[in-house]
N, C-alpha and C. Protein backbone atom coordinates (compact mmCIF):
# COMPACT_ATOMS: atom_id res chain seq x y z
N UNK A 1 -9.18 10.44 18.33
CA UNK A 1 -7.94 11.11 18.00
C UNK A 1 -8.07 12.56 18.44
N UNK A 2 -7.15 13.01 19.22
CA UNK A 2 -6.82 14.57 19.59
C UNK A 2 -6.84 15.32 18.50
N UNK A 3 -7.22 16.78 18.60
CA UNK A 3 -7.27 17.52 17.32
C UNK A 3 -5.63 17.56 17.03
N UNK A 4 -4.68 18.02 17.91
CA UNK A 4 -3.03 18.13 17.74
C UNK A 4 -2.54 16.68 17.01
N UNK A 5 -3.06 15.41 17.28
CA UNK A 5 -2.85 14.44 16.64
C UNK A 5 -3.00 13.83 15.24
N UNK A 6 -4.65 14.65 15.03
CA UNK A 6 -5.39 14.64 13.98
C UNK A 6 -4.61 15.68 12.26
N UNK A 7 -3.86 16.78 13.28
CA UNK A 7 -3.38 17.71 12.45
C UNK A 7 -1.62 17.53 12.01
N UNK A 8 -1.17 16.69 13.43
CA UNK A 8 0.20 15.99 12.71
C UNK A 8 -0.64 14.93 11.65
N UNK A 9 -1.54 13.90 11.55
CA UNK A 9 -1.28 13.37 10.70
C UNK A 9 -1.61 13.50 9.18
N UNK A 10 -2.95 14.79 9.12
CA UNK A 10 -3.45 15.69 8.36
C UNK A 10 -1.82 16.13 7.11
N UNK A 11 -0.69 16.62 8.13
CA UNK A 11 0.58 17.05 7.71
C UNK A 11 1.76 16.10 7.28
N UNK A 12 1.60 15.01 7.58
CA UNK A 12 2.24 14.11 7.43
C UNK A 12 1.91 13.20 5.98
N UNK A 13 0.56 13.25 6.26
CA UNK A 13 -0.35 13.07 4.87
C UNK A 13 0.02 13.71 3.76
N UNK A 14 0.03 15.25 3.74
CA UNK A 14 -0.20 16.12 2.86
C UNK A 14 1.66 16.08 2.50
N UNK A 15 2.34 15.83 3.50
CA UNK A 15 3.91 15.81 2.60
C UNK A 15 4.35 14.93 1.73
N UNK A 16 4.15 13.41 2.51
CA UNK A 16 3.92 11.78 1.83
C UNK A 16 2.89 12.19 0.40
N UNK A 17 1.82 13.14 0.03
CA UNK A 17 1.28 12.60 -0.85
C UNK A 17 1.82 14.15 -2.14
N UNK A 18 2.93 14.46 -1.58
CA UNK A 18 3.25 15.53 -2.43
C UNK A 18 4.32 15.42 -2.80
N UNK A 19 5.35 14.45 -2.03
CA UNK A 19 6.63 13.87 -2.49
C UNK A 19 6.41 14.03 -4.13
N UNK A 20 7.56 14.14 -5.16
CA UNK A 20 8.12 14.19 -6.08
C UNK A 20 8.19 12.45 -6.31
N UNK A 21 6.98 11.88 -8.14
CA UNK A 21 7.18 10.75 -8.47
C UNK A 21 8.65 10.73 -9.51
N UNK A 22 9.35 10.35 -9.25
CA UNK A 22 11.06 9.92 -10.30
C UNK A 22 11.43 8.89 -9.75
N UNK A 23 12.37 8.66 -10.67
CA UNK A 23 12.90 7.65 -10.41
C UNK A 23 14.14 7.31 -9.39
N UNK A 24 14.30 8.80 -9.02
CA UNK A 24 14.71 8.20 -7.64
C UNK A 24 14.22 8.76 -6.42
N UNK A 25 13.58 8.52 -6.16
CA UNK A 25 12.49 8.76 -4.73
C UNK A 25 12.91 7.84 -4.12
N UNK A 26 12.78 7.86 -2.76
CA UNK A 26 13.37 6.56 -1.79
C UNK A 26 12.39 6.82 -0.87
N UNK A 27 11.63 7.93 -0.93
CA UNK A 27 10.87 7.64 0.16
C UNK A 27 9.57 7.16 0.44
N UNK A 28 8.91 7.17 1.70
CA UNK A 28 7.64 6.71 1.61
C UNK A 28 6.42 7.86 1.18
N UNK A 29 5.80 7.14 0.36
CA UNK A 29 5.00 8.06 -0.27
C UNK A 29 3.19 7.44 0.68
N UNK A 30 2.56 8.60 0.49
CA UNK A 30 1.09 7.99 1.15
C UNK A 30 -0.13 9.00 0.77
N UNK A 31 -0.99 8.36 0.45
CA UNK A 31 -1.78 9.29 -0.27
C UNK A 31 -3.40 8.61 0.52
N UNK A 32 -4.39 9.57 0.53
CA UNK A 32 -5.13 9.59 0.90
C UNK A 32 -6.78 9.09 -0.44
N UNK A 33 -7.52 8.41 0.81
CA UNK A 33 -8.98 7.78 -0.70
C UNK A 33 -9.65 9.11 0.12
N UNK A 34 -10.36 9.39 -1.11
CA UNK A 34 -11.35 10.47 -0.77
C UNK A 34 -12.81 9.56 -1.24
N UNK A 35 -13.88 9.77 -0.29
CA UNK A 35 -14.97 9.63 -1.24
C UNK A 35 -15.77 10.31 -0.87
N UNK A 36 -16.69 11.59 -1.50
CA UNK A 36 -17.83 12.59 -1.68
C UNK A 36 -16.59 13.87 -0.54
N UNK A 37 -15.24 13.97 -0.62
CA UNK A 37 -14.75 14.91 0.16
C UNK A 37 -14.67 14.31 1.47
N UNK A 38 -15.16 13.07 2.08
CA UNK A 38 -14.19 12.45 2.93
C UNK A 38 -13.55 11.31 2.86
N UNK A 39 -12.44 11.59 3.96
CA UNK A 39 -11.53 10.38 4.05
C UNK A 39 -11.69 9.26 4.20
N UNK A 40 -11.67 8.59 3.43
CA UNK A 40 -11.96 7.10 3.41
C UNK A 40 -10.83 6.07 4.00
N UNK A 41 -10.01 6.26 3.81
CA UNK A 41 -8.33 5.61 4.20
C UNK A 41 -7.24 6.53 3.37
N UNK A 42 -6.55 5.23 3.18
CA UNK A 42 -5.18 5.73 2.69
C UNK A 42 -4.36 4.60 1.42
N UNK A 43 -3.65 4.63 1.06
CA UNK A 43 -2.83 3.61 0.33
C UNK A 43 -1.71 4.32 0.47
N UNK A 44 -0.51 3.41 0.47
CA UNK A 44 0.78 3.69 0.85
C UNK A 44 2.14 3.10 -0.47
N UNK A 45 3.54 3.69 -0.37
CA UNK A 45 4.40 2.79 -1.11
C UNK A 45 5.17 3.53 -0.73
N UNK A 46 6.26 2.39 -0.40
CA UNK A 46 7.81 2.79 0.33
C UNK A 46 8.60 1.82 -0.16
N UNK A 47 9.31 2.97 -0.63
CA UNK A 47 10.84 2.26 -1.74
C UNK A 47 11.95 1.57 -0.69
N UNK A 48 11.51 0.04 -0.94
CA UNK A 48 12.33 -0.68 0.62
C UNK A 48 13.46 -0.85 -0.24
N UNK A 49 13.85 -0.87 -1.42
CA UNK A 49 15.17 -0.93 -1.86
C UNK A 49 15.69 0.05 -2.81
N UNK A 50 15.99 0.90 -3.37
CA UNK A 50 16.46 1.79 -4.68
C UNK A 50 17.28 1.29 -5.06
N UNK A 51 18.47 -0.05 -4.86
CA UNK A 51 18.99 -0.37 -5.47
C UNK A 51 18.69 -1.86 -6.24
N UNK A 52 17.88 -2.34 -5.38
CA UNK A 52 17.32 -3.17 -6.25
C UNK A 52 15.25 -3.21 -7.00
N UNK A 53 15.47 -1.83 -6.76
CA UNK A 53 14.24 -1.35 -7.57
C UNK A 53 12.74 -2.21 -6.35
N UNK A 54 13.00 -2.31 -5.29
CA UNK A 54 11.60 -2.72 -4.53
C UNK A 54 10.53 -1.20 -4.05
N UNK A 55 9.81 -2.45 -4.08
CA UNK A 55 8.55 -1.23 -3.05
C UNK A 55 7.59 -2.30 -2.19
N UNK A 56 7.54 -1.89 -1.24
CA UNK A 56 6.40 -2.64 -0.33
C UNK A 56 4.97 -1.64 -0.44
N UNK A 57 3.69 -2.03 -0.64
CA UNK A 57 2.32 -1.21 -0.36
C UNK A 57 1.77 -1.78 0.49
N UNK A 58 0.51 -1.05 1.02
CA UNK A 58 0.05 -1.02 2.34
C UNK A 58 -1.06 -0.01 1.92
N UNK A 59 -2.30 -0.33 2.48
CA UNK A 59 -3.58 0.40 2.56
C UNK A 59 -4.48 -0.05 3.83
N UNK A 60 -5.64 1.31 3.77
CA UNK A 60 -6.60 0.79 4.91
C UNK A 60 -7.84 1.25 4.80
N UNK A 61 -9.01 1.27 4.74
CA UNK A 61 -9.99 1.68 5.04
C UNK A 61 -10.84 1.83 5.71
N UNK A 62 -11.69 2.69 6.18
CA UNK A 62 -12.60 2.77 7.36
C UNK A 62 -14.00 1.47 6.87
N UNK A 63 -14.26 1.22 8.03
CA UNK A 63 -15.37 0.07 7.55
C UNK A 63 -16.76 0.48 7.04
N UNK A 64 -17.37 1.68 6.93
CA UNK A 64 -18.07 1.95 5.90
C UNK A 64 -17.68 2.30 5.11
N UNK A 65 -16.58 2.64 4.14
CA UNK A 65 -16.37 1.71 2.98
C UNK A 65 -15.80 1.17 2.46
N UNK A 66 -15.70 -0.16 3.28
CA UNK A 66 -15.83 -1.83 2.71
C UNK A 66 -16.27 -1.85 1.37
N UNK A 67 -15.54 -3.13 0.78
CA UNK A 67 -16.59 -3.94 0.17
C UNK A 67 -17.12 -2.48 -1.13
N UNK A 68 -16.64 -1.62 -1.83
CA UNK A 68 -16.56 -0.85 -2.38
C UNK A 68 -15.66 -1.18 -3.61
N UNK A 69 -14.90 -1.76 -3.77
CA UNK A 69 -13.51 -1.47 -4.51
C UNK A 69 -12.51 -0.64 -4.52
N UNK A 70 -13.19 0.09 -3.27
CA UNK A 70 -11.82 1.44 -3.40
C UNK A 70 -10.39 1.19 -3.19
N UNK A 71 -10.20 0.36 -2.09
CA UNK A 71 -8.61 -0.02 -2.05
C UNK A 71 -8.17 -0.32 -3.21
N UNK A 72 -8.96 -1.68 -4.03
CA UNK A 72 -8.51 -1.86 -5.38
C UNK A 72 -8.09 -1.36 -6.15
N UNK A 73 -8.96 -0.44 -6.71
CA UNK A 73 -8.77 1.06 -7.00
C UNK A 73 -7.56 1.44 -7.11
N UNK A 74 -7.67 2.22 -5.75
CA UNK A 74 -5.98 2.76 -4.98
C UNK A 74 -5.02 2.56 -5.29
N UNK A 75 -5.17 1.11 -5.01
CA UNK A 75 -3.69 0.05 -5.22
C UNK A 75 -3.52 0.23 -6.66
N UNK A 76 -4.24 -0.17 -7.96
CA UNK A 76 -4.12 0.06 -9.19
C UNK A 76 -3.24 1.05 -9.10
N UNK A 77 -3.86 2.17 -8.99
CA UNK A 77 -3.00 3.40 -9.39
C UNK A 77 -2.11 3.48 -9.08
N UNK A 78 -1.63 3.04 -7.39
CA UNK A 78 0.26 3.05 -6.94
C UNK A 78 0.80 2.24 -7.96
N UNK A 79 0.13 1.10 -8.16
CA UNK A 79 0.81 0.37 -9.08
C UNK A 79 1.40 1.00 -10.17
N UNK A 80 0.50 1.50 -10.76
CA UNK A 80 0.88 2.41 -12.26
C UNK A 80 2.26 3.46 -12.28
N UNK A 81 1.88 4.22 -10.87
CA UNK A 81 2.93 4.85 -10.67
C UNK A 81 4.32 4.22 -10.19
N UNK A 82 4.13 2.66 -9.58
CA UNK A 82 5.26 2.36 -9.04
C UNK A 82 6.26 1.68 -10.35
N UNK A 83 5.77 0.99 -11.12
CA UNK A 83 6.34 0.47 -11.80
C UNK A 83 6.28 1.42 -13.62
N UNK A 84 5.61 2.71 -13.60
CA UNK A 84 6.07 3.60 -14.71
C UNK A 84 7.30 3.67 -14.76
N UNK A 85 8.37 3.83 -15.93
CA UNK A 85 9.95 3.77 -16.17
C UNK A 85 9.71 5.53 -15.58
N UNK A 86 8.70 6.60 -15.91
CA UNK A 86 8.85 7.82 -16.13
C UNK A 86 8.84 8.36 -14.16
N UNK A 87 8.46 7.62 -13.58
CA UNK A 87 7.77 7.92 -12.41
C UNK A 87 8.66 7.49 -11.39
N UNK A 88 8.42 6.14 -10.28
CA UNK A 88 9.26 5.09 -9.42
C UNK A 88 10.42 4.15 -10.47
N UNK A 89 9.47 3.54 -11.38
CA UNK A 89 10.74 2.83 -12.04
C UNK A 89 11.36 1.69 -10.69
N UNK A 90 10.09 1.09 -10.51
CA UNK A 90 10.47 -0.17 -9.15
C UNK A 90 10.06 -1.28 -10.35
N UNK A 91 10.80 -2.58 -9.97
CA UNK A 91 10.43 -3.93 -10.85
C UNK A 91 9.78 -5.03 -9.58
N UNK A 92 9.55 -4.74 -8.73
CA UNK A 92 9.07 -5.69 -7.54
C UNK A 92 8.72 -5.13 -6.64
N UNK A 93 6.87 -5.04 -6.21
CA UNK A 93 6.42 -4.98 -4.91
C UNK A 93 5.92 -5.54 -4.17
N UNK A 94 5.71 -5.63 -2.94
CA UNK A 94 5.97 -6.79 -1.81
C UNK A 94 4.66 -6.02 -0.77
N UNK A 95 3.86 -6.94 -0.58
CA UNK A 95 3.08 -6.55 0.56
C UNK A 95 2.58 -7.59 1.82
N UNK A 96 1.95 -7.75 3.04
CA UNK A 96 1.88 -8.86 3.76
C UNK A 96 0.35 -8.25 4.06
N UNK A 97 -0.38 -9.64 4.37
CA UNK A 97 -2.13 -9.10 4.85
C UNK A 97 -2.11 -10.40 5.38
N UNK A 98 -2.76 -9.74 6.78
CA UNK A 98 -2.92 -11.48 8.10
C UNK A 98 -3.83 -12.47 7.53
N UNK A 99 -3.32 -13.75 7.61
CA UNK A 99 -3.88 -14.84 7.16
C UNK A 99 -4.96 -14.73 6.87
N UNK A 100 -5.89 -14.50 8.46
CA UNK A 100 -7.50 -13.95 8.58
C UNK A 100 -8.04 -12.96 7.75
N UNK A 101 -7.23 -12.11 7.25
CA UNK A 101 -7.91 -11.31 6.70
C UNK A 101 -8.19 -11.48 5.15
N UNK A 102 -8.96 -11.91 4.82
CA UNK A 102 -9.51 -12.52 3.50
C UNK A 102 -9.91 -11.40 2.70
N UNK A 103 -10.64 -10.27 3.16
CA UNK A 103 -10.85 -9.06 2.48
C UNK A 103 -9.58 -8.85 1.70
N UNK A 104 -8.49 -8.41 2.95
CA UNK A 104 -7.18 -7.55 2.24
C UNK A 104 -6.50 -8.40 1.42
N UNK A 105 -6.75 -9.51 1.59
CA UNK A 105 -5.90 -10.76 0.36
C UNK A 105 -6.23 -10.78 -0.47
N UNK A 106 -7.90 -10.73 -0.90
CA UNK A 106 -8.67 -10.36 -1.77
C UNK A 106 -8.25 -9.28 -2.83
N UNK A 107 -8.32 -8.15 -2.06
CA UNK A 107 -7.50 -6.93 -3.20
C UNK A 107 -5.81 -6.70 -3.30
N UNK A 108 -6.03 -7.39 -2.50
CA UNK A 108 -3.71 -7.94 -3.32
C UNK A 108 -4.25 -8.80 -4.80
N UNK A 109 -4.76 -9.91 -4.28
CA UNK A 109 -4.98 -10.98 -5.49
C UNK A 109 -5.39 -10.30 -6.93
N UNK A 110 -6.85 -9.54 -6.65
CA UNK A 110 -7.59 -8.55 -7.93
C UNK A 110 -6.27 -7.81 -8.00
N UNK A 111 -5.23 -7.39 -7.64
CA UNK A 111 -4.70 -6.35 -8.41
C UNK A 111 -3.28 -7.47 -9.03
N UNK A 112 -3.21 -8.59 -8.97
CA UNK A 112 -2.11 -9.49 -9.23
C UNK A 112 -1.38 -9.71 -8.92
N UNK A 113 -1.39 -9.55 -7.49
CA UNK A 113 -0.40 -10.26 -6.71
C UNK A 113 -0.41 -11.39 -6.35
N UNK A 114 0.62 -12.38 -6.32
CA UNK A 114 0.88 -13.53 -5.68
C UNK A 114 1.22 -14.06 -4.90
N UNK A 115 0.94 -14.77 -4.09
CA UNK A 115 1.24 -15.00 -2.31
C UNK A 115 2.37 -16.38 -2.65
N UNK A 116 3.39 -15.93 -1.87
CA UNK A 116 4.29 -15.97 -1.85
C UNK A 116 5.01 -17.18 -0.54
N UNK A 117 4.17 -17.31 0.45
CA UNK A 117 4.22 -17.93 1.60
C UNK A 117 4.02 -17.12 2.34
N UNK A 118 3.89 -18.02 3.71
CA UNK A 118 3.35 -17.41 5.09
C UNK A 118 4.32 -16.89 5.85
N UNK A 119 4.94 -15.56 6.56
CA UNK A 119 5.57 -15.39 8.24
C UNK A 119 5.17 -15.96 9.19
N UNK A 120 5.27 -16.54 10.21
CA UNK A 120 4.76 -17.15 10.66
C UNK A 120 4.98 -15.82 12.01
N UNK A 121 4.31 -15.39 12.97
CA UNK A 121 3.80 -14.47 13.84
C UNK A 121 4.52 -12.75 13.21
N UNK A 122 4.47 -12.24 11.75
CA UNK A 122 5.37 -11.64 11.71
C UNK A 122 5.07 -10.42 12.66
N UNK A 123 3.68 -9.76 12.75
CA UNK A 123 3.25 -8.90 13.24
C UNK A 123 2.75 -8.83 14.64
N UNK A 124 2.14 -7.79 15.79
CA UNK A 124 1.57 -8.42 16.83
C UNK A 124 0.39 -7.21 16.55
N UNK A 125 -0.90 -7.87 16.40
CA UNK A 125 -2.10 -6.81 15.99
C UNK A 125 -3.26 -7.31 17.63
N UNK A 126 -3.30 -6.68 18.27
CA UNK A 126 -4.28 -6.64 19.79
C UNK A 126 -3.49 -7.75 20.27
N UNK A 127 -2.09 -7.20 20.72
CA UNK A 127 -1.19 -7.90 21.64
C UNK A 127 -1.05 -9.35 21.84
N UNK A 128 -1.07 -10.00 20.10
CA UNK A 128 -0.78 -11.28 19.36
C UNK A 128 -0.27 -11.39 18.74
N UNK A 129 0.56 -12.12 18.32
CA UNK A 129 1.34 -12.19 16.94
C UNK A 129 0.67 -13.26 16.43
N UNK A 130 0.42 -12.37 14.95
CA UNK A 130 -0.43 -12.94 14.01
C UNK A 130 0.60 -13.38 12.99
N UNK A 131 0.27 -14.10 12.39
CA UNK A 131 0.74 -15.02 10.64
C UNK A 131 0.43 -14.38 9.54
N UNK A 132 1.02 -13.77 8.97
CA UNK A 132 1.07 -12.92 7.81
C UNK A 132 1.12 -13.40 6.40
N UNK A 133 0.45 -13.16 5.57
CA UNK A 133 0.76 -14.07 3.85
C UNK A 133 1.46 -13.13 3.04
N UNK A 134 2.63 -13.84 2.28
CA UNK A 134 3.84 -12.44 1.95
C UNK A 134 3.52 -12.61 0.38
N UNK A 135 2.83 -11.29 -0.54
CA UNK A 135 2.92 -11.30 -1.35
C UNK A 135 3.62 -10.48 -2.31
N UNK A 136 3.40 -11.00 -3.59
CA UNK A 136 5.06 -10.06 -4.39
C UNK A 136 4.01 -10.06 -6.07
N UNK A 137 4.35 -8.52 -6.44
CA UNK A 137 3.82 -8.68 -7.92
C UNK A 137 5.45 -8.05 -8.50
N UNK A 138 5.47 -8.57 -9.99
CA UNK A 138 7.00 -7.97 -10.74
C UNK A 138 6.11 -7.44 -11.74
N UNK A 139 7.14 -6.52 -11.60
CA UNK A 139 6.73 -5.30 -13.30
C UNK A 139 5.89 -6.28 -14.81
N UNK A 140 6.95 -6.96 -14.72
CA UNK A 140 6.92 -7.26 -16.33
C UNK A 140 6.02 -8.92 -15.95
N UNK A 141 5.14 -9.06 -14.67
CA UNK A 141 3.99 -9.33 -14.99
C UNK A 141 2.66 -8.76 -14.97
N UNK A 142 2.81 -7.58 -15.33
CA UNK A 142 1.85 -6.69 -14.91
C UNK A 142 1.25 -5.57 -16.91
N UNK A 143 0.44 -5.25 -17.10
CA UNK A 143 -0.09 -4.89 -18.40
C UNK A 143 0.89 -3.25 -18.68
N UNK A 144 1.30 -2.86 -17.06
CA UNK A 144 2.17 -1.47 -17.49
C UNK A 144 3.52 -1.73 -17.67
């Protein structure tokens, strides 16, 4: 990554993770994993509906550290914030992780999500379209 590239997304980061949590935010919010002061990835949530209270999440991590719990983690906490009445105030979020990828299904599942069925090529990841598993957690199955 170019340093000019590195510093749009440095900024792009730092706005997404400073957005204002209420209840009516519509936008995409994105916040950064830190671990020992570096960047580890990211976790994401974007209000795909405000009128019917959705959010889709999305995370990533660098591959040393895997296999950590940190996404888990992560995700917990959007959670908390997505579905607080005081905060997002969303009742349904929606995320997709490629068939293959058993890791990222993994920490949808630990955080209670339920897969929902398959897309069938929804995405194209190294100029393929891959099969996606569509999962959905609701508020009021969740402990917040």
């Amino acid at each position: 990554m170019t340093p000019g590239n590195q510093h749009a997304l440095e900024r792009i980061l730092g706005e997404r993770g400073s957005l204002p949590l209420a209840p009516e935010q519509s936008e995409k919010l994105q916040w950064t994993i830190v671990v020992d002061a570096e960047p580890a990835g990211w976790v994401s949530l974007d209000v795909t509906s405000r009128d019917h209270h959705i959010g889709s999440v999305g995370y990533a991590l660098a591959p040393p550290f895997h296999g950590r719990g940190l996404a888990s983690g992560a995700l917990r906490h959007v959670i908390g914030i997505a579905f607080d009445p005081d905060q997002l105030r969303l009742e349904r979020l929606e995320a997709v992780a490629a068939v293959g990828n058993v890791a990222s299904r993994r920490v949808l599942e630990k955080c209670g999500f339920r897969c929902e069925g398959v897309a069938t090529g929804l995405l194209i990841i190294d100029d393929q379209r891959v099969d996606h598993a569509r999962y959905e957690l609701m508020r009021f199955n969740t402990a917040t």
